[in-house]
N, C-alpha and C. Protein backbone atom coordinates (compact mmCIF):
# COMPACT_ATOMS: atom_id res chain seq x y z
N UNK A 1 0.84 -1.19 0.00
CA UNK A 1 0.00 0.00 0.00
C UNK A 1 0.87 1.24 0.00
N UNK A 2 0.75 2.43 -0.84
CA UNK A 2 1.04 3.50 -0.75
C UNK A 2 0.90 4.37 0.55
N UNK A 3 1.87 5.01 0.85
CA UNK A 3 1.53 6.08 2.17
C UNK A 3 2.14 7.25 1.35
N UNK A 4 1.69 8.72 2.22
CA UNK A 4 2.68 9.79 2.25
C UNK A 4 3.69 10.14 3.25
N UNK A 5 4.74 10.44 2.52
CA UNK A 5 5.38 10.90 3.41
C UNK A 5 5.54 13.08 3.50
N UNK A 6 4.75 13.22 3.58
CA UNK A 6 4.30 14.52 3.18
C UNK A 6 3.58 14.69 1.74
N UNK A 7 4.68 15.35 0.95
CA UNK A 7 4.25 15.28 -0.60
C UNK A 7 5.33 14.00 -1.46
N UNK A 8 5.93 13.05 -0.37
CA UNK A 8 6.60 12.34 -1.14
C UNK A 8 6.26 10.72 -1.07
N UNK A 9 5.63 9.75 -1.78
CA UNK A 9 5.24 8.87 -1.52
C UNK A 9 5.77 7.43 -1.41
N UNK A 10 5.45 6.72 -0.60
CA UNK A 10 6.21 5.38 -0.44
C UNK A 10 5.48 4.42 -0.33
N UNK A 11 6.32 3.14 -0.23
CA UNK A 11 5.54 1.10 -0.12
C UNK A 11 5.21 1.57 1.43
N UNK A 12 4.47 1.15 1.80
CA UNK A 12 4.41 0.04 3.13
C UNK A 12 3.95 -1.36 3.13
N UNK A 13 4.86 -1.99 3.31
CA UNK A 13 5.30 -3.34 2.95
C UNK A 13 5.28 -4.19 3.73
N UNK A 14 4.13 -5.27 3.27
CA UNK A 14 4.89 -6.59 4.92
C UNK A 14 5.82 -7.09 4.00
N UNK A 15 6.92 -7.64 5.24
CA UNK A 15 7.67 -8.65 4.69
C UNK A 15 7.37 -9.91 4.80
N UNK A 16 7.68 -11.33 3.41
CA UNK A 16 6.95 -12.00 3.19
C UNK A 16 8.08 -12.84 4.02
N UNK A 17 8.16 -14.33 3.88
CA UNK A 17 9.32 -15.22 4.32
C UNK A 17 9.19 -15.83 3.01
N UNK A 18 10.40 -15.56 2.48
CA UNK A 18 10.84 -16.73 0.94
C UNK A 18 11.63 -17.53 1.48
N UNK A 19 12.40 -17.70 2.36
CA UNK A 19 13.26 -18.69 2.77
C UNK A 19 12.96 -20.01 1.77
N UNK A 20 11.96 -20.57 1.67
CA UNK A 20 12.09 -21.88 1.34
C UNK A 20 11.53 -21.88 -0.20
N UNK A 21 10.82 -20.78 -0.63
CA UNK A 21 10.54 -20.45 -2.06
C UNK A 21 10.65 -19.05 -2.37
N UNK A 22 10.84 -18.78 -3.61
CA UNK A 22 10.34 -17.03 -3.76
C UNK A 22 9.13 -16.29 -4.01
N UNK A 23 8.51 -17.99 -4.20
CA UNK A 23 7.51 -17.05 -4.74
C UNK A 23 5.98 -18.32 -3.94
N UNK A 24 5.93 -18.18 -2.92
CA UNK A 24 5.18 -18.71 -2.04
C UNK A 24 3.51 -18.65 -1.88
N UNK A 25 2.98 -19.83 -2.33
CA UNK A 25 1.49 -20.07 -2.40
C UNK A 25 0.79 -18.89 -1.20
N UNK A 26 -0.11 -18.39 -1.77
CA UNK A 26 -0.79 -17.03 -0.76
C UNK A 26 -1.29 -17.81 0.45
N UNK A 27 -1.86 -18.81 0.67
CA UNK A 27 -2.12 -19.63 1.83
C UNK A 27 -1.31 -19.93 2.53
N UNK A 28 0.13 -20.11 1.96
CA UNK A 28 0.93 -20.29 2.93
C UNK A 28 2.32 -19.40 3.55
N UNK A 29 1.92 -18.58 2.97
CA UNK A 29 2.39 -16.81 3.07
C UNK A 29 2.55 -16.87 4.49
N UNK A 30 3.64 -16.05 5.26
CA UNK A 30 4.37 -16.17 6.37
C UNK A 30 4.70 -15.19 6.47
N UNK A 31 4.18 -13.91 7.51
CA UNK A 31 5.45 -12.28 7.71
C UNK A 31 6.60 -13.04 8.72
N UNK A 32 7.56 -12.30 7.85
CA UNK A 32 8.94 -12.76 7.95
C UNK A 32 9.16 -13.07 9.73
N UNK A 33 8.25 -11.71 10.43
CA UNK A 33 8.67 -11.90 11.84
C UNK A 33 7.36 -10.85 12.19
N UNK A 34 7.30 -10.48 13.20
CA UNK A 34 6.43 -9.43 13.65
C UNK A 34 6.76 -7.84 13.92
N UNK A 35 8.18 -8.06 13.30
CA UNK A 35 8.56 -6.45 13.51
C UNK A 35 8.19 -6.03 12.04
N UNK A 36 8.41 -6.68 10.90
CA UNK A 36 7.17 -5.85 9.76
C UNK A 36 6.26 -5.43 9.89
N UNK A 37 5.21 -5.69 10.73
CA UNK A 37 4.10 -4.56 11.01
C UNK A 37 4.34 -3.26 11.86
N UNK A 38 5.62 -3.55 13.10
CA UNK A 38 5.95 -2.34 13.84
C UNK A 38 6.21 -1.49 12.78
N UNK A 39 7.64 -1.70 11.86
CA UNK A 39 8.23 -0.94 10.90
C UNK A 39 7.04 0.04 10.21
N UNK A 40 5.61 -0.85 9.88
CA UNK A 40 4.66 0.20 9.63
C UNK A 40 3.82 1.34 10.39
N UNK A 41 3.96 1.00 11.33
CA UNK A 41 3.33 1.37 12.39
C UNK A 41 4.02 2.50 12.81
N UNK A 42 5.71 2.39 12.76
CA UNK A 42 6.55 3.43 12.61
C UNK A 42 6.46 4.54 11.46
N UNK A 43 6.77 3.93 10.28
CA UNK A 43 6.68 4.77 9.47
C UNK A 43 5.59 6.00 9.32
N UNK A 44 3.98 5.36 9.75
CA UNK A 44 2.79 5.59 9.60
C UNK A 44 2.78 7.21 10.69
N UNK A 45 3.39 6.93 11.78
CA UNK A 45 3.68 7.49 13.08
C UNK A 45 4.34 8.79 12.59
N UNK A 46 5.71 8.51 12.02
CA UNK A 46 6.44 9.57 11.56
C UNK A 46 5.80 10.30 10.69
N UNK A 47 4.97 10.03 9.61
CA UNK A 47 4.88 10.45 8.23
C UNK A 47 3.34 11.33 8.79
N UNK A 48 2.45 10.69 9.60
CA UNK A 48 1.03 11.34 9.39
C UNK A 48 1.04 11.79 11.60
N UNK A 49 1.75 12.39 11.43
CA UNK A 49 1.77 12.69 13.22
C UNK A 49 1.45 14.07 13.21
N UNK A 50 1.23 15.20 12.03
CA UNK A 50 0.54 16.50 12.44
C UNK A 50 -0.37 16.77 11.35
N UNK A 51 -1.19 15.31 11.15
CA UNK A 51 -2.36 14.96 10.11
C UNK A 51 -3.58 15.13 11.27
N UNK A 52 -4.50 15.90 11.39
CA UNK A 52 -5.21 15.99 12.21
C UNK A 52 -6.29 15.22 12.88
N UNK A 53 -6.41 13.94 12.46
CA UNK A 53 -7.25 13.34 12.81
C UNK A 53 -6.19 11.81 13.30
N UNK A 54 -4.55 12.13 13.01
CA UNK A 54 -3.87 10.82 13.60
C UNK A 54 -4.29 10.53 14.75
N UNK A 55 -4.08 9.19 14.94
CA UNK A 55 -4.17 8.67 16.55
C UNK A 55 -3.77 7.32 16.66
N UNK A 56 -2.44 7.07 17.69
CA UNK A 56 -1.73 6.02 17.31
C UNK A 56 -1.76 4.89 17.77
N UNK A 57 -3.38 5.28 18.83
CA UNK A 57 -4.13 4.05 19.56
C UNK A 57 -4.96 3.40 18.56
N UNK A 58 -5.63 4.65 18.06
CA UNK A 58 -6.48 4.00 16.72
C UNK A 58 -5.69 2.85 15.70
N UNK A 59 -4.92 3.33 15.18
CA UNK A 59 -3.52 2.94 14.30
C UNK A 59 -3.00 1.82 14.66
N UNK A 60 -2.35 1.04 16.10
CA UNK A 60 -2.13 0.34 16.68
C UNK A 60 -3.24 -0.71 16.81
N UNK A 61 -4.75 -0.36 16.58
CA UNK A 61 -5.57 -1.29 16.70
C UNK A 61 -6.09 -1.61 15.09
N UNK A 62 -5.55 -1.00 14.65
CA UNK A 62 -6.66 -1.23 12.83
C UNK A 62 -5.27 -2.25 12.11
N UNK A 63 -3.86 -2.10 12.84
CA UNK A 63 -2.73 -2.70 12.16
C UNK A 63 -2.38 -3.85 12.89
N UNK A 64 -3.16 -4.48 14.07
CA UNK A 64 -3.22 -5.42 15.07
C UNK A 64 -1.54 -5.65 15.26
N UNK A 65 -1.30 -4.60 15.94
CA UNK A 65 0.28 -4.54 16.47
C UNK A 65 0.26 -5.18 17.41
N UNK A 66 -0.47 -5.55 18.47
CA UNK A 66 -0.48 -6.02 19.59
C UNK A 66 -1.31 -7.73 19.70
N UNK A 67 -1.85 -7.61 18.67
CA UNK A 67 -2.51 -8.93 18.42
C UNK A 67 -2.32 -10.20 17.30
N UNK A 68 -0.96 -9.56 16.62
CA UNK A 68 -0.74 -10.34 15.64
C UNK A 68 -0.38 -12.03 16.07
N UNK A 69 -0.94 -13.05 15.55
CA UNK A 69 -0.81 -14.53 15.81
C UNK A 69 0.51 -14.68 15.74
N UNK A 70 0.80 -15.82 16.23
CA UNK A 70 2.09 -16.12 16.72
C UNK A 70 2.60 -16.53 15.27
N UNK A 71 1.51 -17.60 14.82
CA UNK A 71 2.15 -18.37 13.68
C UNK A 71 2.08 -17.31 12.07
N UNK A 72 2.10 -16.43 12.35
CA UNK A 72 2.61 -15.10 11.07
C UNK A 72 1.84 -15.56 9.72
N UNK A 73 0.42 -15.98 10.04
CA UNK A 73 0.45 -16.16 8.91
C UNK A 73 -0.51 -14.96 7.74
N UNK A 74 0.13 -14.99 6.79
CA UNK A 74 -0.44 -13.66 6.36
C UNK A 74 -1.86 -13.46 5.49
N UNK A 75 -2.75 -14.73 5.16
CA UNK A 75 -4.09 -14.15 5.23
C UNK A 75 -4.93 -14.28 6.45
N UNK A 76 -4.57 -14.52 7.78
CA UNK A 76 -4.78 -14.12 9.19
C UNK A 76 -4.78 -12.97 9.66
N UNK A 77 -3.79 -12.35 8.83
CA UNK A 77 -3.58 -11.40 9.54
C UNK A 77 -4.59 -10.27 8.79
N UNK A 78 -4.00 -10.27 7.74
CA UNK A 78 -5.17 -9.58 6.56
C UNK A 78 -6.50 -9.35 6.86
N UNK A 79 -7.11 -10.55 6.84
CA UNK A 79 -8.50 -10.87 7.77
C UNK A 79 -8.61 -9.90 9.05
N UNK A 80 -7.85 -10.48 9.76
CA UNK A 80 -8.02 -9.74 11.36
C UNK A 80 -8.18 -8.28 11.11
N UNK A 81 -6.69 -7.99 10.03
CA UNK A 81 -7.10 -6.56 9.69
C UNK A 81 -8.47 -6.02 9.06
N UNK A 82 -8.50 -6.44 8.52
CA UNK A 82 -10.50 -6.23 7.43
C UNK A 82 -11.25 -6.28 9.10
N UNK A 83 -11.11 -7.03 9.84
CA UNK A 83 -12.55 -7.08 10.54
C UNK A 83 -12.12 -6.15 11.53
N UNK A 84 -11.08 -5.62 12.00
CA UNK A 84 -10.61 -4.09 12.78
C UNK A 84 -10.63 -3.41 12.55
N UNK A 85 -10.91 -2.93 10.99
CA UNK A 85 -11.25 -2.00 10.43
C UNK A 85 -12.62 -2.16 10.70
N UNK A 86 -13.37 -2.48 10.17
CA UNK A 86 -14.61 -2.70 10.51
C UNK A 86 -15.33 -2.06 11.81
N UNK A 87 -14.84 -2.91 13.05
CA UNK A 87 -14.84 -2.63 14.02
C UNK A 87 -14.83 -1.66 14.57
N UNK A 88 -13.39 -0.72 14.41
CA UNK A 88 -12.93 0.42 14.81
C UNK A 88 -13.98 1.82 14.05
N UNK A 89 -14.30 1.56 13.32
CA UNK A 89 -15.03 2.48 12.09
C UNK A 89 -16.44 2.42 12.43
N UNK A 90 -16.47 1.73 13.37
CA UNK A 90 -17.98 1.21 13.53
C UNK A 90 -18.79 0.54 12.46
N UNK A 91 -18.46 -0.15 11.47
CA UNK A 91 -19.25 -0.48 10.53
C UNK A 91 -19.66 -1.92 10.63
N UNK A 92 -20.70 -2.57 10.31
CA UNK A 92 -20.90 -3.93 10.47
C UNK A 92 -21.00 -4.32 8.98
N UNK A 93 -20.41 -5.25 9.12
CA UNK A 93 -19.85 -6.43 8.22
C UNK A 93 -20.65 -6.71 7.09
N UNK A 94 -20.86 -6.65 6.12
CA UNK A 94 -22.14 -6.99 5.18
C UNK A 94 -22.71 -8.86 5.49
N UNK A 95 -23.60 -9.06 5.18
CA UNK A 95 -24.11 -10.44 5.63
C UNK A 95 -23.51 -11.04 4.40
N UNK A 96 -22.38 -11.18 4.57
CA UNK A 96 -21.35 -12.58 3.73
C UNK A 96 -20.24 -12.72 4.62
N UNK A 97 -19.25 -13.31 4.20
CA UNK A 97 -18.28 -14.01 5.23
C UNK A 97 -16.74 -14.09 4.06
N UNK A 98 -16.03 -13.87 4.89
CA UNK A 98 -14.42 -14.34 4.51
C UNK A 98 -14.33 -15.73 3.67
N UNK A 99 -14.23 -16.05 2.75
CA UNK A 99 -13.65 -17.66 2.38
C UNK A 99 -12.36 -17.59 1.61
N UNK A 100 -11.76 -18.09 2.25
CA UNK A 100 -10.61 -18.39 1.15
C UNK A 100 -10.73 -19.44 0.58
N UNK A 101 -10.12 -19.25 -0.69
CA UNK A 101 -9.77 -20.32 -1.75
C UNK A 101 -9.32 -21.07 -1.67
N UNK A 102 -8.04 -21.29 -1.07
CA UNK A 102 -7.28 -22.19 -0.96
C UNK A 102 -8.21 -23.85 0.18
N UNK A 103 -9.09 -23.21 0.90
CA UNK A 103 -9.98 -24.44 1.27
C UNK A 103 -11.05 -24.80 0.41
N UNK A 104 -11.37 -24.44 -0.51
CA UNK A 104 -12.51 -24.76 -1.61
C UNK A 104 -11.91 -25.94 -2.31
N UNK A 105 -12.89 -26.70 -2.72
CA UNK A 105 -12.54 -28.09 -3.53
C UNK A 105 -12.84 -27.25 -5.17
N UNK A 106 -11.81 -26.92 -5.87
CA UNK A 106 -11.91 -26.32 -6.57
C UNK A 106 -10.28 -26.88 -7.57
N UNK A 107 -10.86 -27.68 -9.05
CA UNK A 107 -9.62 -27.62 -9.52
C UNK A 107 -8.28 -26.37 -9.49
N UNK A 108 -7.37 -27.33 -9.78
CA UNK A 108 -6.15 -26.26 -9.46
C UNK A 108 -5.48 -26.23 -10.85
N UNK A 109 -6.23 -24.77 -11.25
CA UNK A 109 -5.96 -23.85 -12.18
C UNK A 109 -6.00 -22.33 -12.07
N UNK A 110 -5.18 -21.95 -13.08
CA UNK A 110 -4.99 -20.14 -12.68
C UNK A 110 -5.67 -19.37 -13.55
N UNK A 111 -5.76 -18.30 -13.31
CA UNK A 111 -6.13 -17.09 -14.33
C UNK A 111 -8.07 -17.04 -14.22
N UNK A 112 -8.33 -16.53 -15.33
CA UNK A 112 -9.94 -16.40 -14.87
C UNK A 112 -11.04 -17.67 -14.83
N UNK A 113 -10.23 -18.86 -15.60
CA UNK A 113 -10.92 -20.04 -15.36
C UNK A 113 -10.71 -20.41 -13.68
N UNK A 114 -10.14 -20.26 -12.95
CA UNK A 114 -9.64 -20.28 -11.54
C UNK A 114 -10.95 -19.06 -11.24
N UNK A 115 -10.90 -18.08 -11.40
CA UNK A 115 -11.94 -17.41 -10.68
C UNK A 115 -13.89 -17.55 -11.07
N UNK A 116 -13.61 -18.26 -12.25
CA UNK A 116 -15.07 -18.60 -12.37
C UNK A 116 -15.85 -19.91 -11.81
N UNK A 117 -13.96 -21.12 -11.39
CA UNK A 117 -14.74 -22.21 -10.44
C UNK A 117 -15.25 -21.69 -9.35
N UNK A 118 -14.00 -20.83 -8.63
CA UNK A 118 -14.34 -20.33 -7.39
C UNK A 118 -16.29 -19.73 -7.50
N UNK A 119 -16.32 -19.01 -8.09
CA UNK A 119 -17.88 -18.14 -8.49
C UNK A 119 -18.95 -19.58 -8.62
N UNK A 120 -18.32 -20.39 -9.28
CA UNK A 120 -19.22 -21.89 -9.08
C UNK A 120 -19.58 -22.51 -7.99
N UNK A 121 -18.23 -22.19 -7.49
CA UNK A 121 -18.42 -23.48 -5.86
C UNK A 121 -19.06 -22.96 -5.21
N UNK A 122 -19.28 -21.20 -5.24
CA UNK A 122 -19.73 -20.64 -4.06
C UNK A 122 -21.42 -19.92 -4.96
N UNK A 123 -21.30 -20.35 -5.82
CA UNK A 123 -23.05 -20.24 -6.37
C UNK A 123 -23.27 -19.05 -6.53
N UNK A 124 -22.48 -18.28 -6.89
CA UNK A 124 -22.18 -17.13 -7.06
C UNK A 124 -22.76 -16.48 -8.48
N UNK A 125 -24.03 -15.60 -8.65
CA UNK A 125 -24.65 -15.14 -10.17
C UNK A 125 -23.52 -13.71 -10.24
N UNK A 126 -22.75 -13.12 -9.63
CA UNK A 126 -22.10 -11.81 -9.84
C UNK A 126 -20.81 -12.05 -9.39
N UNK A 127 -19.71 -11.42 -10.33
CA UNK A 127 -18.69 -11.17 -10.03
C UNK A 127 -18.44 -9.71 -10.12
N UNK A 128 -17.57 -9.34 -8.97
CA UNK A 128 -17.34 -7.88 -9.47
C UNK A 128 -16.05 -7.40 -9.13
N UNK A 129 -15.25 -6.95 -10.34
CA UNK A 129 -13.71 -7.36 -10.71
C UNK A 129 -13.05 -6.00 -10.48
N UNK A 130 -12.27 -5.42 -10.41
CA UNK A 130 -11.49 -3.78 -10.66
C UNK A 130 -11.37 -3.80 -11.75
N UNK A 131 -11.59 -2.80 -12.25
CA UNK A 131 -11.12 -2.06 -13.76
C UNK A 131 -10.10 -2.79 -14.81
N UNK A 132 -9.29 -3.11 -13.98
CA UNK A 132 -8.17 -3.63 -14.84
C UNK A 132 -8.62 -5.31 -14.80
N UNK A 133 -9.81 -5.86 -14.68
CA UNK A 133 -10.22 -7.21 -15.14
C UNK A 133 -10.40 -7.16 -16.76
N UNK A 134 -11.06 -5.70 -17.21
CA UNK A 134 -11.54 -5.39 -18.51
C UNK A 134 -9.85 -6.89 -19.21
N UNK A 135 -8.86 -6.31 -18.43
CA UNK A 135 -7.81 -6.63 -19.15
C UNK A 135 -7.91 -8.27 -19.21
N UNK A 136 -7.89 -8.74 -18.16
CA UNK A 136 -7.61 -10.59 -17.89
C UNK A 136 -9.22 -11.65 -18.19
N UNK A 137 -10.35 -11.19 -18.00
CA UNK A 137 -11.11 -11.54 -18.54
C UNK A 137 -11.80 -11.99 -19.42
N UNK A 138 -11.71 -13.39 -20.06
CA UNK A 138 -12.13 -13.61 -21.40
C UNK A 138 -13.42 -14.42 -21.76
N UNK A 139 -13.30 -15.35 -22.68
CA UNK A 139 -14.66 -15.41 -23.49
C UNK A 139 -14.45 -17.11 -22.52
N UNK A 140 -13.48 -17.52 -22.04
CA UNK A 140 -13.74 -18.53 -20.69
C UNK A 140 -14.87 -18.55 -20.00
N UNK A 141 -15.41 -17.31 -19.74
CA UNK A 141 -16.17 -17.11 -18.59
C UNK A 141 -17.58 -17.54 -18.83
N UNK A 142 -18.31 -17.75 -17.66
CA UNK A 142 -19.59 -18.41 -17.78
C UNK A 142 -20.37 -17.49 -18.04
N UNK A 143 -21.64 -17.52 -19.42
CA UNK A 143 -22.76 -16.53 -19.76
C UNK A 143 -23.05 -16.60 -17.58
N UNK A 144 -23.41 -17.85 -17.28
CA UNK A 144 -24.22 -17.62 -15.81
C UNK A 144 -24.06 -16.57 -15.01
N UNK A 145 -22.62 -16.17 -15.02
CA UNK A 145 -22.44 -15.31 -13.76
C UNK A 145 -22.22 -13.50 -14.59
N UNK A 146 -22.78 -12.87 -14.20
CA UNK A 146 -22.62 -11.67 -14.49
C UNK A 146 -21.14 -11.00 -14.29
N UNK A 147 -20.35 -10.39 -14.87
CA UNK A 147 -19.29 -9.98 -14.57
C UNK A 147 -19.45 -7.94 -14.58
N UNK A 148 -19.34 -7.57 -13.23
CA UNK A 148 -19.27 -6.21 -13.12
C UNK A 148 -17.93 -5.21 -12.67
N UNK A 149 -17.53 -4.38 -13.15
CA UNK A 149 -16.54 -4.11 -13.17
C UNK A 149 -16.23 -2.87 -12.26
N UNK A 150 -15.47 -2.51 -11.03
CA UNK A 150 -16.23 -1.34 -9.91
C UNK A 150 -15.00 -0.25 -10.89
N UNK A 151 -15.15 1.03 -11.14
CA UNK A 151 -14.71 2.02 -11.48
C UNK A 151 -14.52 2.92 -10.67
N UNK A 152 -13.44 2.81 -9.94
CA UNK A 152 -13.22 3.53 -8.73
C UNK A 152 -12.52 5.29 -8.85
N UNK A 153 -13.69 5.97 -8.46
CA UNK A 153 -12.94 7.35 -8.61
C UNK A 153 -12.57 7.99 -7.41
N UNK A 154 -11.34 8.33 -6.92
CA UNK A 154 -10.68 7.90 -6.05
C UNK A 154 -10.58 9.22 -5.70
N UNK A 155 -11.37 9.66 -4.53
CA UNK A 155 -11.58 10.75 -4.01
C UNK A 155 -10.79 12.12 -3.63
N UNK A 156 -11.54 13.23 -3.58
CA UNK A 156 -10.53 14.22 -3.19
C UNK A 156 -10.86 14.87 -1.38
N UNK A 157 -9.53 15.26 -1.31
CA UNK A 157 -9.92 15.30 0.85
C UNK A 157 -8.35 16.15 0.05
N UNK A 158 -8.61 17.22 1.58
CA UNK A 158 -7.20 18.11 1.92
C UNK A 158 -6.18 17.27 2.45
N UNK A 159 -5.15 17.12 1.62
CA UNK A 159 -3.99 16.60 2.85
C UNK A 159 -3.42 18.22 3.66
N UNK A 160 -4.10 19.49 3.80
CA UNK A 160 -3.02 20.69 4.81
C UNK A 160 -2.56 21.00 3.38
N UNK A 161 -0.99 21.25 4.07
CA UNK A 161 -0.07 21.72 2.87
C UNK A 161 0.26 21.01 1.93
N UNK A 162 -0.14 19.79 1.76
CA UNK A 162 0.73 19.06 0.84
C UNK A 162 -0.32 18.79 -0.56
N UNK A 163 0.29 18.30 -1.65
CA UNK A 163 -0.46 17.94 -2.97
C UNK A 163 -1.33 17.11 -2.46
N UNK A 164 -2.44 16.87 -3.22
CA UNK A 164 -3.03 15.86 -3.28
C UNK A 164 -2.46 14.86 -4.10
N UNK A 165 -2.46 13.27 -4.39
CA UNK A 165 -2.02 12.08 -4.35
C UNK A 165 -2.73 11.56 -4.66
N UNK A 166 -3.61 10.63 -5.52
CA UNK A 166 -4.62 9.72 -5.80
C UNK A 166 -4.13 8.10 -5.66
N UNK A 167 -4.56 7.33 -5.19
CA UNK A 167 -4.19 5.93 -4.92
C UNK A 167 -3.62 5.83 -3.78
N UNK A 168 -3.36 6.39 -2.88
CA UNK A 168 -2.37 6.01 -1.60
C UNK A 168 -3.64 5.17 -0.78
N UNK A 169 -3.27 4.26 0.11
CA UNK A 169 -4.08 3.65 0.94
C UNK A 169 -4.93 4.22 2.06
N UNK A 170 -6.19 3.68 2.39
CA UNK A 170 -7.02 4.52 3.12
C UNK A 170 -6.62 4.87 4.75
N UNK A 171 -5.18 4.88 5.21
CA UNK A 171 -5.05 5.63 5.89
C UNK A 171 -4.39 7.19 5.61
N UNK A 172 -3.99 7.08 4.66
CA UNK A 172 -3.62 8.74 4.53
C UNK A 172 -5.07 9.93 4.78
N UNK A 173 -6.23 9.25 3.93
CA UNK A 173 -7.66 9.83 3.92
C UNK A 173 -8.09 10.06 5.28
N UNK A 174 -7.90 8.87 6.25
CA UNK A 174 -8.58 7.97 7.43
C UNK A 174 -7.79 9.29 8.51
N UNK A 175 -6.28 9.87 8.12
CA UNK A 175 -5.55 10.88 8.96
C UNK A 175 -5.69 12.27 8.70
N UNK A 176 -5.85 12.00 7.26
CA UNK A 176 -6.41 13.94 7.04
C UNK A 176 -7.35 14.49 6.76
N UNK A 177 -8.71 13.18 6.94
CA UNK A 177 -10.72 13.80 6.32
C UNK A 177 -10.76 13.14 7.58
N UNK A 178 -10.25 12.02 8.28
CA UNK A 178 -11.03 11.26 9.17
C UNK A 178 -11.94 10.35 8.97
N UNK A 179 -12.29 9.83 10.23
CA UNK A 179 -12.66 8.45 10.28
C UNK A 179 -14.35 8.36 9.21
N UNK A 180 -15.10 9.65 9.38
CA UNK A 180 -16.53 9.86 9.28
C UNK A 180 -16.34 9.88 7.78
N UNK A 181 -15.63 10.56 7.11
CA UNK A 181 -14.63 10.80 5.09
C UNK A 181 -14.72 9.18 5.32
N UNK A 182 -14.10 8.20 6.01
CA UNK A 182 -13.75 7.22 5.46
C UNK A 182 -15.45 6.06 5.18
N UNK A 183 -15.95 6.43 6.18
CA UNK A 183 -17.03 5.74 6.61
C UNK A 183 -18.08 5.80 5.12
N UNK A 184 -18.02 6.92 4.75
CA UNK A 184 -18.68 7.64 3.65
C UNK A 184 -18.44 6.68 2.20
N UNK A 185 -17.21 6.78 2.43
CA UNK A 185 -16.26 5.99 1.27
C UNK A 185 -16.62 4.53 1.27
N UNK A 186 -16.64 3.66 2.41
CA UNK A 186 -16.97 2.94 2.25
C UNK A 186 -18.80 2.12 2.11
N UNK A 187 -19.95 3.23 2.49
CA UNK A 187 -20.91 3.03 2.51
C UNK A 187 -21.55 3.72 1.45
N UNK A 188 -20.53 4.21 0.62
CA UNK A 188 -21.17 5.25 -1.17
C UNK A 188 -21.47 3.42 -1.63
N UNK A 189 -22.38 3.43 -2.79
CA UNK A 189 -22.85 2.56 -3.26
C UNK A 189 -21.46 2.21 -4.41
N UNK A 190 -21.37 0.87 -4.97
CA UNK A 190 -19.79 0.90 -5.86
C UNK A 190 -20.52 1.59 -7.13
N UNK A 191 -19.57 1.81 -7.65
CA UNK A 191 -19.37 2.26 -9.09
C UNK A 191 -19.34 1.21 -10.38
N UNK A 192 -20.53 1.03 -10.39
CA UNK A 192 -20.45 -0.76 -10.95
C UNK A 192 -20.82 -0.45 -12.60
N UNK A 193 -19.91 -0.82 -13.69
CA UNK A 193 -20.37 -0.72 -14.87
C UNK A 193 -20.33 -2.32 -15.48
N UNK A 194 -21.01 -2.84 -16.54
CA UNK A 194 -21.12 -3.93 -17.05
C UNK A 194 -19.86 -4.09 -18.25
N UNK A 195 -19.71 -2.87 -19.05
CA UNK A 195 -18.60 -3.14 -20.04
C UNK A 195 -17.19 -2.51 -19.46
């Protein structure tokens, strides 16, 4: 995810563990240790600390610094994060649920034939892809399931003195419109086009 560092922008990055591959099945994805999330938590600290709505209790709980599982694993953590956000924001959960893929009885194939079993197993009439599906999406796909595409126009909020930035992750917004800007953002209806 993108942050600012004023008007200058950077990664914030977990670190993965390749030790034993480089390029490691997402299920079995591993942060290297638990000081990759401090390191963010730092950075986040330094960069948005006279953003007016920072708060590094808030921050500390939406990045589960204090609660991260022992066994590092990184769609755990991800998760935990999605539902602390949630939480913290006050928002309740839409009536569906987390599934990962990797427990679905679902042949093991990639690309969009891989995402239309998944849409099978789970009986799924809608898919709804980012913009850049237009690109990977082909004539594979099942007439059954509708494919919608969200067109995200990616809001404007004051950062103070600095430029505005389009794409940085929703804590830069979450530190300089606040929590109520973010709430908004996430309860606007999507931007759903068919072609």
């Amino acid at each position: 995810n993108k942050i600012a560092n004023g008007d200058k922008i950077e990664w914030a990055s977990l670190q993965i563990d390749r030790s034993s591959t480089s390029r490691p099945v997402i299920s079995k994805m591993r942060l290297i240790n638990d000081k990759t999330v401090s390191s963010i938590l730092n950075k986040c600290s330094l960069f948005y600390q006279e953003a007016p709505f920072y708060d590094e209790v808030f921050l500390r709980k939406l990045l589960r610094v204090d609660h991260i599982h022992s066994d590092l694993l990184f769609t755990t953590y991800i998760l935990d994060c999605l539902k602390s956000v949630f939480d913290e924001l006050d928002l309740v959960l839409p009536p569906s649920r987390f599934v990962l893929a990797s427990r679905l009885d679902v042949p093991n194939v990639t690309g969009p034939v891989n995402l239309s079993n998944i849409c099978k197993k789970l009986a799924c009439t809608q898919y709804i892809s980012g913009a850049n599906g237009r690109n990977y999406l082909d004539n594979t796909w099942p007439d059954s399931i509708e494919i919608c595409y969200h067109d995200f126009d990616y809001p404007f909020y004051s950062r103070g003195a600095h430029e505005p930035s389009p794409w940085l992750c929703f804590l830069d917004p979450l530190f300089w419109a606040g929590p109520l800007f973010i709430k908004e953002q996430i309860q606007n209806p999507l931007f759903l086009n068919q072609h």
